[in-house]
C-alpha atoms as a PDB file:
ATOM      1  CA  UNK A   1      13.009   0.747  -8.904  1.00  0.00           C
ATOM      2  CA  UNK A   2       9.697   2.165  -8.604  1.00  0.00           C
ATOM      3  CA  UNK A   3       8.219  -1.001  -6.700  1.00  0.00           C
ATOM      4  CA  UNK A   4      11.595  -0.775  -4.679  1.00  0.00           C
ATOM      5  CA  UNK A   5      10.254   3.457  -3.833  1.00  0.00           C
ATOM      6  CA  UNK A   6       6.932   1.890  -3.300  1.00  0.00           C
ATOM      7  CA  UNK A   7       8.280  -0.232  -0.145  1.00  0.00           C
ATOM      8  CA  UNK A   8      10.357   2.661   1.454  1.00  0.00           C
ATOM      9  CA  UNK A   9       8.345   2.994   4.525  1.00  0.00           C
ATOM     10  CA  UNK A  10       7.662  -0.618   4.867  1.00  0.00           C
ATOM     11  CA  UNK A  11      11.188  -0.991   4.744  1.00  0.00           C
ATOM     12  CA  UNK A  12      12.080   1.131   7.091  1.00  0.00           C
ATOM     13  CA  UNK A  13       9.626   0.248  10.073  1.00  0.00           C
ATOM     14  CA  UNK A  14      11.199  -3.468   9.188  1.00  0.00           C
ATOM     15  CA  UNK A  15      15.046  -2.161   9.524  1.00  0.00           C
ATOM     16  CA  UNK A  16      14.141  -0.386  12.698  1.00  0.00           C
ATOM     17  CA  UNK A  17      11.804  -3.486  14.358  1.00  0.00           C
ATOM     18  CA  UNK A  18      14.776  -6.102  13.292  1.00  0.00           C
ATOM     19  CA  UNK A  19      17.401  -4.290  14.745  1.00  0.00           C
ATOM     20  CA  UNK A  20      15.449  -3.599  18.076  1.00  0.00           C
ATOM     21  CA  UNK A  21      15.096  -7.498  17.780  1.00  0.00           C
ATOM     22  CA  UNK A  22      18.858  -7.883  17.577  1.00  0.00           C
ATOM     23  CA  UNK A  23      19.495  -5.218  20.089  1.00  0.00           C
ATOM     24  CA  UNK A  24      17.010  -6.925  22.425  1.00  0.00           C
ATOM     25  CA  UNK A  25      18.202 -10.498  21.900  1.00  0.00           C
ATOM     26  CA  UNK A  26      21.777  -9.645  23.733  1.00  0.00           C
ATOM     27  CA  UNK A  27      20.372  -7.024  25.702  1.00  0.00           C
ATOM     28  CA  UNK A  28      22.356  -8.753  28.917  1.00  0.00           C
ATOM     29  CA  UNK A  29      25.649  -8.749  27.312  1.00  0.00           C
ATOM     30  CA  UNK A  30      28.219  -6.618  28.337  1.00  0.00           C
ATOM     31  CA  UNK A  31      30.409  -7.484  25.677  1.00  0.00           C
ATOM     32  CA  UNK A  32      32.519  -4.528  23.716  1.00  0.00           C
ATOM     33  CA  UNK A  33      33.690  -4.909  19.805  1.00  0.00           C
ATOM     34  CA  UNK A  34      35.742  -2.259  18.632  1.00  0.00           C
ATOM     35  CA  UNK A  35      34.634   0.046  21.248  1.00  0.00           C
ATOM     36  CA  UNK A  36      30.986  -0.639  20.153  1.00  0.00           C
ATOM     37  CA  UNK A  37      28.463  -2.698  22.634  1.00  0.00           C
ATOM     38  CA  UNK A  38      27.607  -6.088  21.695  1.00  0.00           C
ATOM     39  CA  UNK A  39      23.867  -5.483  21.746  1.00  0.00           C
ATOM     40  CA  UNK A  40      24.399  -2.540  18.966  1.00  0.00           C
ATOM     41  CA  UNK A  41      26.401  -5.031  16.687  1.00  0.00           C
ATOM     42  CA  UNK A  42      23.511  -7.685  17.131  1.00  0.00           C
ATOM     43  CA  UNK A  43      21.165  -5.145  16.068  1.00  0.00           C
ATOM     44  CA  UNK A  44      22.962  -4.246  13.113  1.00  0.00           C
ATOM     45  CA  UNK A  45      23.721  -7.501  12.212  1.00  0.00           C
ATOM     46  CA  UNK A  46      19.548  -8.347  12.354  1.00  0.00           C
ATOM     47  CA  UNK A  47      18.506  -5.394  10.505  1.00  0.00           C
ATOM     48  CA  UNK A  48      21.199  -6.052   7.659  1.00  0.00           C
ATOM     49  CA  UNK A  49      20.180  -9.753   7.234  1.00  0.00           C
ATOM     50  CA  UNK A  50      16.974  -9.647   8.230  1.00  0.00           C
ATOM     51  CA  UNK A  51      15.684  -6.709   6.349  1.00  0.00           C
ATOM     52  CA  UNK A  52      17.805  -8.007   3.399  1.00  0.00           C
ATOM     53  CA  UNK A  53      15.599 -11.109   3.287  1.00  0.00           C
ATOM     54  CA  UNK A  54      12.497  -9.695   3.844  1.00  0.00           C
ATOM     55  CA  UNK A  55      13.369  -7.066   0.802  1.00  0.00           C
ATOM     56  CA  UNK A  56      13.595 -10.600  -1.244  1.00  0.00           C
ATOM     57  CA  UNK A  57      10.464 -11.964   0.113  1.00  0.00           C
ATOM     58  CA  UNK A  58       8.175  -9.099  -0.996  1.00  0.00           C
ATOM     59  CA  UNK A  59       9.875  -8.152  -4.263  1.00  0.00           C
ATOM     60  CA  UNK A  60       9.721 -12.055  -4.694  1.00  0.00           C
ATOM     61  CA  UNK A  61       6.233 -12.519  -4.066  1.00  0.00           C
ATOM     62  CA  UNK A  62       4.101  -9.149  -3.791  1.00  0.00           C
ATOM     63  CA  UNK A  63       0.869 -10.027  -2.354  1.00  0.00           C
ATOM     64  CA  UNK A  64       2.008 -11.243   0.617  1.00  0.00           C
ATOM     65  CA  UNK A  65       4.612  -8.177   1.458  1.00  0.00           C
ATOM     66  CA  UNK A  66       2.251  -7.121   3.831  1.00  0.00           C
ATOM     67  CA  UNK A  67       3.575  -9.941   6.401  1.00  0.00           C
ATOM     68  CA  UNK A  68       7.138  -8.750   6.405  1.00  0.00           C
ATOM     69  CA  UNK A  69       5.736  -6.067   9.079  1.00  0.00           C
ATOM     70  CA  UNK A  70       3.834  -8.698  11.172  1.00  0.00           C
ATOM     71  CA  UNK A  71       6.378 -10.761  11.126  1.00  0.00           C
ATOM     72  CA  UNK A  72       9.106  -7.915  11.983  1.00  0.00           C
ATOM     73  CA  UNK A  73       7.023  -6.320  14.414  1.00  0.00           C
ATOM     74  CA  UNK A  74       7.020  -9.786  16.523  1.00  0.00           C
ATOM     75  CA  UNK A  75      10.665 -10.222  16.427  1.00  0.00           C
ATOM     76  CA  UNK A  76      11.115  -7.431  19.235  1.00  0.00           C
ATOM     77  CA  UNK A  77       9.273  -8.874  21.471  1.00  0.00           C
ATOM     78  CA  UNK A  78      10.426 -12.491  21.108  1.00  0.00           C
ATOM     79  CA  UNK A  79      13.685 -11.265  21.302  1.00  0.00           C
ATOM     80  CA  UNK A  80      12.517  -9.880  24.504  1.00  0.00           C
ATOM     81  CA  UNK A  81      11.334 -13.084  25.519  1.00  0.00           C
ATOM     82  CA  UNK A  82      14.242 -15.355  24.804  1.00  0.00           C
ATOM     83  CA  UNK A  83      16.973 -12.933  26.374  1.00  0.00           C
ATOM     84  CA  UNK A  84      15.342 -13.441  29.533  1.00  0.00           C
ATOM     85  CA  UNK A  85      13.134 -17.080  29.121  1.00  0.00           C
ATOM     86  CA  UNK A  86      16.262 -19.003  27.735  1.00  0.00           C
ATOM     87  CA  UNK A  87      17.207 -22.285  28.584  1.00  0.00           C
ATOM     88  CA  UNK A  88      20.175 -23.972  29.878  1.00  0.00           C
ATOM     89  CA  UNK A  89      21.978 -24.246  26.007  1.00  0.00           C
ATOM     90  CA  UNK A  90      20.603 -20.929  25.563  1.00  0.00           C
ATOM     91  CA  UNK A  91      17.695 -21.830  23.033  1.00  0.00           C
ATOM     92  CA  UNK A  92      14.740 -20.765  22.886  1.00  0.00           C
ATOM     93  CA  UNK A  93      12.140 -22.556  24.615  1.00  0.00           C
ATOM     94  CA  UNK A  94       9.338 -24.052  22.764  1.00  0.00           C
ATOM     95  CA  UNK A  95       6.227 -22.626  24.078  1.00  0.00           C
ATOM     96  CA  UNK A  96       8.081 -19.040  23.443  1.00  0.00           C
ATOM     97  CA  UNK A  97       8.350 -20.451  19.686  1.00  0.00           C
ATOM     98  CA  UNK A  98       5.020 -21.269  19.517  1.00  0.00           C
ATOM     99  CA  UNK A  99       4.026 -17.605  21.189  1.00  0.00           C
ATOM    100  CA  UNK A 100       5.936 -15.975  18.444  1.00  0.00           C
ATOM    101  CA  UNK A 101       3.740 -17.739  15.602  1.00  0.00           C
ATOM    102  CA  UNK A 102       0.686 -16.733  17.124  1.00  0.00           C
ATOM    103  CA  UNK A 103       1.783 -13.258  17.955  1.00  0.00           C
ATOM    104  CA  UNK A 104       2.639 -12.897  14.370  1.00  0.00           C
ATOM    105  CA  UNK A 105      -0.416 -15.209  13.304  1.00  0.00           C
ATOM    106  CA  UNK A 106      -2.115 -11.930  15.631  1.00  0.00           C
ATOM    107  CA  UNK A 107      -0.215  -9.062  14.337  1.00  0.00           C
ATOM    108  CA  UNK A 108      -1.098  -9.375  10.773  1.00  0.00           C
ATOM    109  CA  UNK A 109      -5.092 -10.582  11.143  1.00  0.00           C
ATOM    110  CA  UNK A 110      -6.130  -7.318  12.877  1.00  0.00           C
ATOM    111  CA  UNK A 111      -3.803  -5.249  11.056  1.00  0.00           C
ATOM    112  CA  UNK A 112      -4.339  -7.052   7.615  1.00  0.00           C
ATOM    113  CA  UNK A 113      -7.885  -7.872   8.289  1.00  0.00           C
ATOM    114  CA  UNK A 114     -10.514  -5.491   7.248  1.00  0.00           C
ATOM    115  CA  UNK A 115     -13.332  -6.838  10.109  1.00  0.00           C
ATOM    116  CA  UNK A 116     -11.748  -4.943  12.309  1.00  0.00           C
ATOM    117  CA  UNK A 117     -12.840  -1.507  10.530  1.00  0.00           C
ATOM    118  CA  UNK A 118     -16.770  -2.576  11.695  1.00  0.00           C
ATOM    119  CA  UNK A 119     -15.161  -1.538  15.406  1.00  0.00           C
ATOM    120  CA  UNK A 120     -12.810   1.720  14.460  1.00  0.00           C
ATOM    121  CA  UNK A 121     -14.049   5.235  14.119  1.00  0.00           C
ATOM    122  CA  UNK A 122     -13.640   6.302  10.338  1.00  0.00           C
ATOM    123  CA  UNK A 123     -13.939   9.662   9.105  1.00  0.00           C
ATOM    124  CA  UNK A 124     -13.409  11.636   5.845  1.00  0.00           C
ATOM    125  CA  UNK A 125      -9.744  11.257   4.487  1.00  0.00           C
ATOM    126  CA  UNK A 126      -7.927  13.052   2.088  1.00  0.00           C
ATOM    127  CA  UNK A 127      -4.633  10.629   0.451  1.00  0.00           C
ATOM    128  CA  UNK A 128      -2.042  12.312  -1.823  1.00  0.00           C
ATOM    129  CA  UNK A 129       0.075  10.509  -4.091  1.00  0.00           C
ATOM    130  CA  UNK A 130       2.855  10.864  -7.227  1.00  0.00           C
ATOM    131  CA  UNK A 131       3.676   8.733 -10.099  1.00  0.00           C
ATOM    132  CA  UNK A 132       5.751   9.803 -13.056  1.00  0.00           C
ATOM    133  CA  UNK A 133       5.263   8.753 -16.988  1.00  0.00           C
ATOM    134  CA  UNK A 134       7.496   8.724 -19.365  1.00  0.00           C
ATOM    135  CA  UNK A 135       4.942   9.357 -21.873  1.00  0.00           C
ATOM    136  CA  UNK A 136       4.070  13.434 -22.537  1.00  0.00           C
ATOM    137  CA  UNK A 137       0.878  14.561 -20.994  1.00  0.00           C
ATOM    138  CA  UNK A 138      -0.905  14.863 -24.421  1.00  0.00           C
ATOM    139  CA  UNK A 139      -0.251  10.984 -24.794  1.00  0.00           C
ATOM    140  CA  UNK A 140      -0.704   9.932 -21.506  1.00  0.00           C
ATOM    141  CA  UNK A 141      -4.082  12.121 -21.028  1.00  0.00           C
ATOM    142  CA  UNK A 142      -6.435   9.560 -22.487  1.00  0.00           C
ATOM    143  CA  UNK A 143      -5.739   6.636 -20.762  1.00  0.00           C
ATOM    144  CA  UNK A 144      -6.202   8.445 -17.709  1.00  0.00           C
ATOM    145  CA  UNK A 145      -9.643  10.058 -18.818  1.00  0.00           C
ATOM    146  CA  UNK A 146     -11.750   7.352 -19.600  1.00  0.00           C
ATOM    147  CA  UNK A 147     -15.420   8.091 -20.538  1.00  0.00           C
ATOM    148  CA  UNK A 148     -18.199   5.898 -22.124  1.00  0.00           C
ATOM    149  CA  UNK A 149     -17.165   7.030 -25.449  1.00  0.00           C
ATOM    150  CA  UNK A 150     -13.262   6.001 -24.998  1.00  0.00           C
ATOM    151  CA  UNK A 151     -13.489   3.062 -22.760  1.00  0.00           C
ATOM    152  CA  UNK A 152     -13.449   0.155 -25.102  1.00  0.00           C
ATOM    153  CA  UNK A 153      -9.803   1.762 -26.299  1.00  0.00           C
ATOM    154  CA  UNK A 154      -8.719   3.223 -23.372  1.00  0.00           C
ATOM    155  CA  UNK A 155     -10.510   1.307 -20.625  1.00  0.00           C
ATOM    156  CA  UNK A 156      -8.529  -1.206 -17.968  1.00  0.00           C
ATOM    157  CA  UNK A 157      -9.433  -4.813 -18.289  1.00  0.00           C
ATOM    158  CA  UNK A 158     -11.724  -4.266 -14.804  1.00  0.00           C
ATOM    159  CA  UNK A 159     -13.845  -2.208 -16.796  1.00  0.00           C
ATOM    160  CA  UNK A 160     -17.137  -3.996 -17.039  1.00  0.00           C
ATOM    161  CA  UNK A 161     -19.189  -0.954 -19.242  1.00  0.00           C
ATOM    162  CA  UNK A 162     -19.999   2.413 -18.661  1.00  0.00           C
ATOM    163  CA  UNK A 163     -23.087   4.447 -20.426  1.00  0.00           C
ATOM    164  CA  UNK A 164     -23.962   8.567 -19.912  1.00  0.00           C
ATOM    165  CA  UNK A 165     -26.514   9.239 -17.722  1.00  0.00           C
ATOM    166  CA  UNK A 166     -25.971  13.487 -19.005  1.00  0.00           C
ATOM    167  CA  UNK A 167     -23.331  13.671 -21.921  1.00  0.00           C
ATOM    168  CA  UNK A 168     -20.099  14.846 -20.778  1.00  0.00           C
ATOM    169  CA  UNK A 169     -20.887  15.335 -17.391  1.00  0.00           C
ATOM    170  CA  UNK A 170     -21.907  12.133 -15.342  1.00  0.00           C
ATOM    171  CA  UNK A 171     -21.867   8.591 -16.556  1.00  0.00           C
ATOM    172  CA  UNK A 172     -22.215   4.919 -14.598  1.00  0.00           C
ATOM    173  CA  UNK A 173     -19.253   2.857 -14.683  1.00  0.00           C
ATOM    174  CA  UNK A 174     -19.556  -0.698 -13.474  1.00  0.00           C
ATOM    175  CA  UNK A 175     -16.242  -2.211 -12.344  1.00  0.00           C
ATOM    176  CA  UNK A 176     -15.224  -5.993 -11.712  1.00  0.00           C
ATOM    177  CA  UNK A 177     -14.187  -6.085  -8.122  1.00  0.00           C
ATOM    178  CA  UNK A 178     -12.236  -9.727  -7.663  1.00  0.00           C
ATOM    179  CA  UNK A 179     -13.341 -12.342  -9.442  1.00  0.00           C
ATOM    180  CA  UNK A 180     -16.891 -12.575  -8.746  1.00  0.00           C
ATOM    181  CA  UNK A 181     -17.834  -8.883  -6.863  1.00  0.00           C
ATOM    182  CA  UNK A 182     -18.929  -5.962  -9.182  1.00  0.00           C
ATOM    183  CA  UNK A 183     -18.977  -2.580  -8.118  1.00  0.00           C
ATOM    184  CA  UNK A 184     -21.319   0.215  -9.561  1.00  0.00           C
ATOM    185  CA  UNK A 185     -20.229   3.395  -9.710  1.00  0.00           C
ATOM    186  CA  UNK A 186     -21.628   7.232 -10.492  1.00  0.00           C
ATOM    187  CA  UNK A 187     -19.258   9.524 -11.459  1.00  0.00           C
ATOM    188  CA  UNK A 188     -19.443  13.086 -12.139  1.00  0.00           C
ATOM    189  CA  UNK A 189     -16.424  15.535 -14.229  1.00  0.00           C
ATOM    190  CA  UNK A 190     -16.258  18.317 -12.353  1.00  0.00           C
ATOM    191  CA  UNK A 191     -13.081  19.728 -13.796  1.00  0.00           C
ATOM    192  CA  UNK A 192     -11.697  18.776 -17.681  1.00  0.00           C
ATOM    193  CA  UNK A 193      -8.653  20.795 -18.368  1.00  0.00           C
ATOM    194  CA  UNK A 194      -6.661  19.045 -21.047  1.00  0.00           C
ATOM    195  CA  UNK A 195      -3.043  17.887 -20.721  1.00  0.00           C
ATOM    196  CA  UNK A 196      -3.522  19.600 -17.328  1.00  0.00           C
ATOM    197  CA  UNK A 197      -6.085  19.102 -14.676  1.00  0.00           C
ATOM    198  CA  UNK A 198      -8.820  16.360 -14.392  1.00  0.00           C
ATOM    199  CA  UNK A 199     -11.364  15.850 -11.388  1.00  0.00           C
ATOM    200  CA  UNK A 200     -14.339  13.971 -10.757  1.00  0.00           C
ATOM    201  CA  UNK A 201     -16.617  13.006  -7.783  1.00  0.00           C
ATOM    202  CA  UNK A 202     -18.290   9.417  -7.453  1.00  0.00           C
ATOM    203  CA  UNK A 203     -20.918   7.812  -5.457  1.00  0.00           C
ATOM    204  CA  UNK A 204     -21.289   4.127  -4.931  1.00  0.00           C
ATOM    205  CA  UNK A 205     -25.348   3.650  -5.356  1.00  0.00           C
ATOM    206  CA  UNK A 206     -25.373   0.374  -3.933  1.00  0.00           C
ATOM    207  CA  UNK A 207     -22.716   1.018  -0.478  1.00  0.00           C
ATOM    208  CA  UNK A 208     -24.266  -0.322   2.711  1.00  0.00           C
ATOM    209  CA  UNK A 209     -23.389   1.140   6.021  1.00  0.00           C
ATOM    210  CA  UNK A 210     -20.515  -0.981   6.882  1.00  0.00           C
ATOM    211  CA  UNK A 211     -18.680  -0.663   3.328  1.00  0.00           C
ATOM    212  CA  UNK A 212     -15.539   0.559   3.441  1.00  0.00           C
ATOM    213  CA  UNK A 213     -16.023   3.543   0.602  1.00  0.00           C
ATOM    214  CA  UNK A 214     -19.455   5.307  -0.504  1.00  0.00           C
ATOM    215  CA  UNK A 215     -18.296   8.167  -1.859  1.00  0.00           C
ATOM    216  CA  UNK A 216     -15.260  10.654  -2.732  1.00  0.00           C
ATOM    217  CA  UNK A 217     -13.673  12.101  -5.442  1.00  0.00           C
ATOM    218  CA  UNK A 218     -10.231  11.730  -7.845  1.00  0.00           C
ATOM    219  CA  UNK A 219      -8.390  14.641  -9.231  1.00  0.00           C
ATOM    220  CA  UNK A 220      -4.698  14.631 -10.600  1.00  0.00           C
ATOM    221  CA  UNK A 221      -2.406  17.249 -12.225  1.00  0.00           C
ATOM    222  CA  UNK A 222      -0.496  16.706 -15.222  1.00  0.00           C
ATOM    223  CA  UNK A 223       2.907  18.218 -15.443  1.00  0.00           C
ATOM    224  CA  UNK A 224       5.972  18.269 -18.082  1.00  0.00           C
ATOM    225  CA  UNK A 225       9.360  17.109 -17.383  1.00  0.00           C
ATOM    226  CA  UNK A 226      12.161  16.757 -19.537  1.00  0.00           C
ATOM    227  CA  UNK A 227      11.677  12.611 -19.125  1.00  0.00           C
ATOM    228  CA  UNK A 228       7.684  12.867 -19.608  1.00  0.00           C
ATOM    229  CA  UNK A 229       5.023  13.565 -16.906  1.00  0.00           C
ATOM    230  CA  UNK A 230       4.151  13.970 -13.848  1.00  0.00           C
ATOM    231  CA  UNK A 231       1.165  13.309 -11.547  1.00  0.00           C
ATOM    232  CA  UNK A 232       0.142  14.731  -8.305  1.00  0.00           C
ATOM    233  CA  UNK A 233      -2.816  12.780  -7.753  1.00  0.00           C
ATOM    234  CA  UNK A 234      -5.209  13.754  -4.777  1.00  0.00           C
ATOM    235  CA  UNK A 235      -8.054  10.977  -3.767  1.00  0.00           C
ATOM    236  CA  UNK A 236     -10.971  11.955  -1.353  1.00  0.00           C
ATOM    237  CA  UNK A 237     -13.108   9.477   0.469  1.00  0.00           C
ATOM    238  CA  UNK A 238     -15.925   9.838   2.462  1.00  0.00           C
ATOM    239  CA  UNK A 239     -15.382   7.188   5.817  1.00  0.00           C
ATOM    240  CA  UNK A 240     -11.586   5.631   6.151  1.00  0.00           C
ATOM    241  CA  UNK A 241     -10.526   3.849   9.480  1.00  0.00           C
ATOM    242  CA  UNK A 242      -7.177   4.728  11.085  1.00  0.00           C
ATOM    243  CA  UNK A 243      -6.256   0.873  10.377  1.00  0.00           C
ATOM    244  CA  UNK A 244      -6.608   0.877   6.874  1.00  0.00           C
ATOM    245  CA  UNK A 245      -5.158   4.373   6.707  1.00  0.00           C
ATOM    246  CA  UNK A 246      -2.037   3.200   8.390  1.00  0.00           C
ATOM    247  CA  UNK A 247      -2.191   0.315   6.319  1.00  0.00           C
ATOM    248  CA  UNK A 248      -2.506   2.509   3.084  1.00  0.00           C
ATOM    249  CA  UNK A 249       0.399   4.731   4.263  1.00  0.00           C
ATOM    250  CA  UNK A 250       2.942   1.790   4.694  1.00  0.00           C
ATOM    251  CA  UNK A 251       2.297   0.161   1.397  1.00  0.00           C
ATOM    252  CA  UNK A 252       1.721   3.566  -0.621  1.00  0.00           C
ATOM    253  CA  UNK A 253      -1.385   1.564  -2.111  1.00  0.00           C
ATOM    254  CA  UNK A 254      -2.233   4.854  -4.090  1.00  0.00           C
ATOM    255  CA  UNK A 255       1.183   5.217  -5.362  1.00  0.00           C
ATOM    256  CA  UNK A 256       1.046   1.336  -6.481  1.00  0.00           C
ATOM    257  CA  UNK A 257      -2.373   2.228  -8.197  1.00  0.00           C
ATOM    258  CA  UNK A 258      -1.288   4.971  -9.988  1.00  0.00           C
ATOM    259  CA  UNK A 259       2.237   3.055 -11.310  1.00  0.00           C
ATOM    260  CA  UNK A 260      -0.337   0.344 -12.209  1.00  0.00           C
ATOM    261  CA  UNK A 261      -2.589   3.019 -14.344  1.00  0.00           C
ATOM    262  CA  UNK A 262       0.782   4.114 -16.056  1.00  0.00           C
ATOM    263  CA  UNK A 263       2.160   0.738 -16.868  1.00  0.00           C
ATOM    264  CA  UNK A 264      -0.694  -0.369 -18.489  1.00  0.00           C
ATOM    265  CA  UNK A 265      -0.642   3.133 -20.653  1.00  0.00           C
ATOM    266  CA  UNK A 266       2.699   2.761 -21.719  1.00  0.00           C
ATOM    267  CA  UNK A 267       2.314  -0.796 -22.114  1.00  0.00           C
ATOM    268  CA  UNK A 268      -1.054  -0.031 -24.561  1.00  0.00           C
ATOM    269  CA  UNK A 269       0.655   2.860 -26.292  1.00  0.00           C
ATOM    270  CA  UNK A 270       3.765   0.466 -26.854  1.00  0.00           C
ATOM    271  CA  UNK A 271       1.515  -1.983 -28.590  1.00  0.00           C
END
């Protein structure tokens, strides 16, 4: 359910791009069904299949949900295309099937692809997120609160080491970053209010101009429901392009991190 939350908005620009594609696709017809025009039923009828099979695809296979919006996305416009390129038998013609790979081939390389951030303005962003827990805050707390002194218990498996650089207050973290990339990090607790409040800023030593993220900060809230806890989680970063933003928006990425940090908690405490 919660990776089913996680893909709300994707979801929804797919439902409304497939049934514009359906909608477009019998955009001539002048056909009526119940009182209802035929180009509304062919919508319907594409976002209920279409977005049905797309829900499979990324709940399926989760890396590569971030086609189903490339590929939805395209199907307006090829629908476009066929209504009035169609042949004779009322097919599609090839080179408009070979258009429609490339336009989707198109669609997700500059909006998946992170070169195009070297040519988009970025500025400071500030990206809220929620997760919930069904552990209690006191039980939760640690896992989220890692330090050089707790990180071979309550570290995550990308944690590489960490060491103080001034006891209880900043410390260097070094982070695997795929399989090969390692990422070097200096954070400083600016806020330590048990059970309740946690916040720290961190620089990246080693960023070059063009990376993506040099420095920000992470602060959540803890709160107690009658189920567990829950987060309000607010991330700061110091240069974010409106692509990746968007990106980040669609797919919730912080939300998936934070369900990621909690299922590995409740998974460790569970062990």
């Amino acid at each position: 359910m919660k990776r089913l939350y996680r893909e709300r908005r994707r979801l929804t620009i797919v439902a409304a791009a497939t049934f514009l594609g359906g909608y477009f696709a019998f955009f001539n017809s002048t056909s009526v069904f119940l009182g209802i025009p035929f180009p509304i039923i062919a919508g319907l009828a594409f976002m209920v299949g279409l977005t049905t099979a797309l829900v499979i695809l990324v709940v399926l296979f989760p890396k590569i949900r971030h086609s189903a919006e490339s590929v939805a996305l395209s199907i307006p416009v090829l629908s476009l295309m066929g209504a009035f390129s169609s042949d004779v038998d009322g097919g599609l013609p090839t080179s408009t099937s070979v258009f429609g790979i490339l336009l989707c081939y198109l669609i997700f390389t500059v909006y998946g692809g992170a070169w195009l951030d070297r040519y988009l303005p970025c500025r400071p962003r500030r990206l809220r997120s929620c997760a919930t827990s069904k552990l209690p805050p006191e039980e939760l707390w640690p896992y989220l609160t890692v330090t050089p002194d707790t990180f071979l218990d309550y570290g995550s498996k990308d944690t590489l080491s960490m060491e103080w650089i001034d006891p209880d207050v900043s410390y260097r973290e070094i982070e695997r970053s795929g399989e090969l990339a390692k990422i070097e990090e200096i954070n400083t607790i600016e806020v330590n209010e048990p059970h309740h409040r946690y916040r720290f800023t961190f620089e990246v030593p080693d960023a070059t101009e063009t990376a993506p993220v040099s420095q920000g900060s992470y602060e959540f809230r803890m709160t107690q429901n009658g189920h567990g806890t829950t987060l309000g989680i607010v991330r700061e970063f110091d240069r974010v392009s409106i692509r990746a933003q968007l990106l980040i928006w669609i797919d919730d990425a912080m939300g998936r991190l934070d369900d990621q940090k909690i299922r590995d908690a409740e998974t460790a405490h569970r062990d």
